[in-house]
C-alpha atoms as a PDB file:
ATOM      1  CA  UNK A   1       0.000   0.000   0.000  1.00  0.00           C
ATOM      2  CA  UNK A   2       1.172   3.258  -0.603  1.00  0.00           C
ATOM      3  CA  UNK A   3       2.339   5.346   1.733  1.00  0.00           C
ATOM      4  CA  UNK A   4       0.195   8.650   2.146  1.00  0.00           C
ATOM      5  CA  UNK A   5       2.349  12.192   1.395  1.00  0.00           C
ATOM      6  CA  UNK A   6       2.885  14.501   4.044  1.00  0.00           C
ATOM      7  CA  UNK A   7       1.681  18.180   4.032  1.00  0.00           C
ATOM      8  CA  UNK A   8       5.653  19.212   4.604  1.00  0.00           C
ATOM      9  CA  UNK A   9       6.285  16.457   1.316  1.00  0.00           C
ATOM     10  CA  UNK A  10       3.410  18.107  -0.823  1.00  0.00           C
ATOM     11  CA  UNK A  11       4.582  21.924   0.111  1.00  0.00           C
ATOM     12  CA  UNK A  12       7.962  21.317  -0.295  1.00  0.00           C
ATOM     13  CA  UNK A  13       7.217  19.981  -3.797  1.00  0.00           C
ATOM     14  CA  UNK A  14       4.930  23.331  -4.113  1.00  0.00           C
ATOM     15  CA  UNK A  15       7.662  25.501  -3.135  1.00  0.00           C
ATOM     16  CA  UNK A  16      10.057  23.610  -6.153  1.00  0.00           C
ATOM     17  CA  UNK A  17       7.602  24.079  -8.804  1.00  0.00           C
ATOM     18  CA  UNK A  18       7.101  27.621  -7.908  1.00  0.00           C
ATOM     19  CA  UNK A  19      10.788  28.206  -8.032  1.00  0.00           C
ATOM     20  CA  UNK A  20      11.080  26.901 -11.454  1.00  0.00           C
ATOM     21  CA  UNK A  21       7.881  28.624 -12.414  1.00  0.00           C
ATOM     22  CA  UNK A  22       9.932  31.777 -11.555  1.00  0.00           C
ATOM     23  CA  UNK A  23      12.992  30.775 -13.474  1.00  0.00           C
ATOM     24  CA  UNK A  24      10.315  30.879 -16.732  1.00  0.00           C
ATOM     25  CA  UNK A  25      10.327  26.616 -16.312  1.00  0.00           C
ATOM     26  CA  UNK A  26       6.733  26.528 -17.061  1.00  0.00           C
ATOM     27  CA  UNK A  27       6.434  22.815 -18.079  1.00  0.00           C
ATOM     28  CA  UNK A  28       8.992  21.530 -15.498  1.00  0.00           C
ATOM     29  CA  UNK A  29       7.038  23.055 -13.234  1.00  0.00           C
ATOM     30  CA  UNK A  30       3.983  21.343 -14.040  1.00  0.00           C
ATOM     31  CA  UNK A  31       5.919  17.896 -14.211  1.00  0.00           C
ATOM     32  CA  UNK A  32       6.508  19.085 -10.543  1.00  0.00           C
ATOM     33  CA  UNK A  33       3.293  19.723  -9.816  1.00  0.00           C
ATOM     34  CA  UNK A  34       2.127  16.277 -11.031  1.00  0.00           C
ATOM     35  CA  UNK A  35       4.251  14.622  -7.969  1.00  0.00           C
ATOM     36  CA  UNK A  36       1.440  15.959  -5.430  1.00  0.00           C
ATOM     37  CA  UNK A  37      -1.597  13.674  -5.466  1.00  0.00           C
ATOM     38  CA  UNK A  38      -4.601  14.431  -6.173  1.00  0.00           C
ATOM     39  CA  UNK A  39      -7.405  14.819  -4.274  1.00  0.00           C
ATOM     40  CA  UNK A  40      -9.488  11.637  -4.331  1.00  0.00           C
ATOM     41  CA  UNK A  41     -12.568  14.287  -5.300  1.00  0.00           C
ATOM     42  CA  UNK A  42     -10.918  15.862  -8.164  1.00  0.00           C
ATOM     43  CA  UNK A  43      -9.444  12.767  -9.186  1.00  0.00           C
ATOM     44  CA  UNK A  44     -13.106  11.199  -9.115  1.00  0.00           C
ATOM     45  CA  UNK A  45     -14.427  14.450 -11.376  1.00  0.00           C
ATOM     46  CA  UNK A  46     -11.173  14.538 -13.419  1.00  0.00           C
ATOM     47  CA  UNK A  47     -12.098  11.148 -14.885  1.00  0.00           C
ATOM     48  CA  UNK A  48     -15.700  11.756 -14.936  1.00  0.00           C
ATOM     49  CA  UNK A  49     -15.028  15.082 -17.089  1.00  0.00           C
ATOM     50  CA  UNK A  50     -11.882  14.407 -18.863  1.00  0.00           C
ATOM     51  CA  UNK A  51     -11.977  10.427 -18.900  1.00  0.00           C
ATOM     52  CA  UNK A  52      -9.455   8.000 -17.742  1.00  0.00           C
ATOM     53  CA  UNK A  53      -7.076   7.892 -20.497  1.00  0.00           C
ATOM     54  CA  UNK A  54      -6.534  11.882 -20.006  1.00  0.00           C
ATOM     55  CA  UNK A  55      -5.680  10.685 -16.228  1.00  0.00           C
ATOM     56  CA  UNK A  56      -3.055   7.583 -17.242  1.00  0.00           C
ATOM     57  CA  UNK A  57      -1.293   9.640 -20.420  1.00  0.00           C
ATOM     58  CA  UNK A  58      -0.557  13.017 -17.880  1.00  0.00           C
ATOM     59  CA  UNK A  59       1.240  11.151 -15.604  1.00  0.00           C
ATOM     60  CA  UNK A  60      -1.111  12.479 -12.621  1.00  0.00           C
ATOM     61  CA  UNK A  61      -0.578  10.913  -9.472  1.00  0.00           C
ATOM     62  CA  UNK A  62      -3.348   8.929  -8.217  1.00  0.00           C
ATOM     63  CA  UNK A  63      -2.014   7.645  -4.942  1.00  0.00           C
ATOM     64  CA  UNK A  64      -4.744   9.525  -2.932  1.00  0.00           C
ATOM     65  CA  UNK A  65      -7.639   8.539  -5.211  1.00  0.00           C
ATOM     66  CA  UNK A  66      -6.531   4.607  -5.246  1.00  0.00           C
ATOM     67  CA  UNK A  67      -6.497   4.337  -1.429  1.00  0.00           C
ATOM     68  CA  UNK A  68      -9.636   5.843  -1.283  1.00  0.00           C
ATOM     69  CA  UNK A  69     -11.385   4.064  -3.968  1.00  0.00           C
ATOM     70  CA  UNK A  70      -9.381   0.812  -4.412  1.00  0.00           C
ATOM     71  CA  UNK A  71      -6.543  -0.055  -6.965  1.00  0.00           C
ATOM     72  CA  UNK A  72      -8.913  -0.727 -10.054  1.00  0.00           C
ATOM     73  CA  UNK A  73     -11.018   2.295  -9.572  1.00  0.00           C
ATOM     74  CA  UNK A  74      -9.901   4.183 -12.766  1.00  0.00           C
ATOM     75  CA  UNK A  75     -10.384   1.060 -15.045  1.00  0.00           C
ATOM     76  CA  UNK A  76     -14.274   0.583 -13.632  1.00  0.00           C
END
């Protein structure tokens, strides 16, 4: 099972991509950004809204979402 990131882990990966945000990194920064999971909820409208496949190919990570709703939940 995954182990859950800590607010100080998910700031101090907020406080990276806003440094290279400032350096003009734009898409780094976003690759950054992707590290912090998201939030079973938005995960859950993400695919409803955008589908799964948009989900997979972005690299966003699900961690959050799949301990919530179960390993298989974005292939239901």
């Amino acid at each position: 099972m995954p182990q859950t990131m800590t607010l100080h882990e998910k700031l101090a990966i907020g406080m990276k991509a806003i440094e290279l945000e400032k350096q003009g990194k734009f898409e780094e920064a976003l690759e950054v950004e992707k590290l912090i999971p998201l939030p079973p909820y938005l995960a859950k409208w993400a695919k409803k809204r955008l589908g799964a496949q948009f989900l997979i190919e972005n690299g966003w990570n699900l961690a959050e979402a799949e301990e919530e709703y179960g390993p298989n939940w974005l292939t239901k």
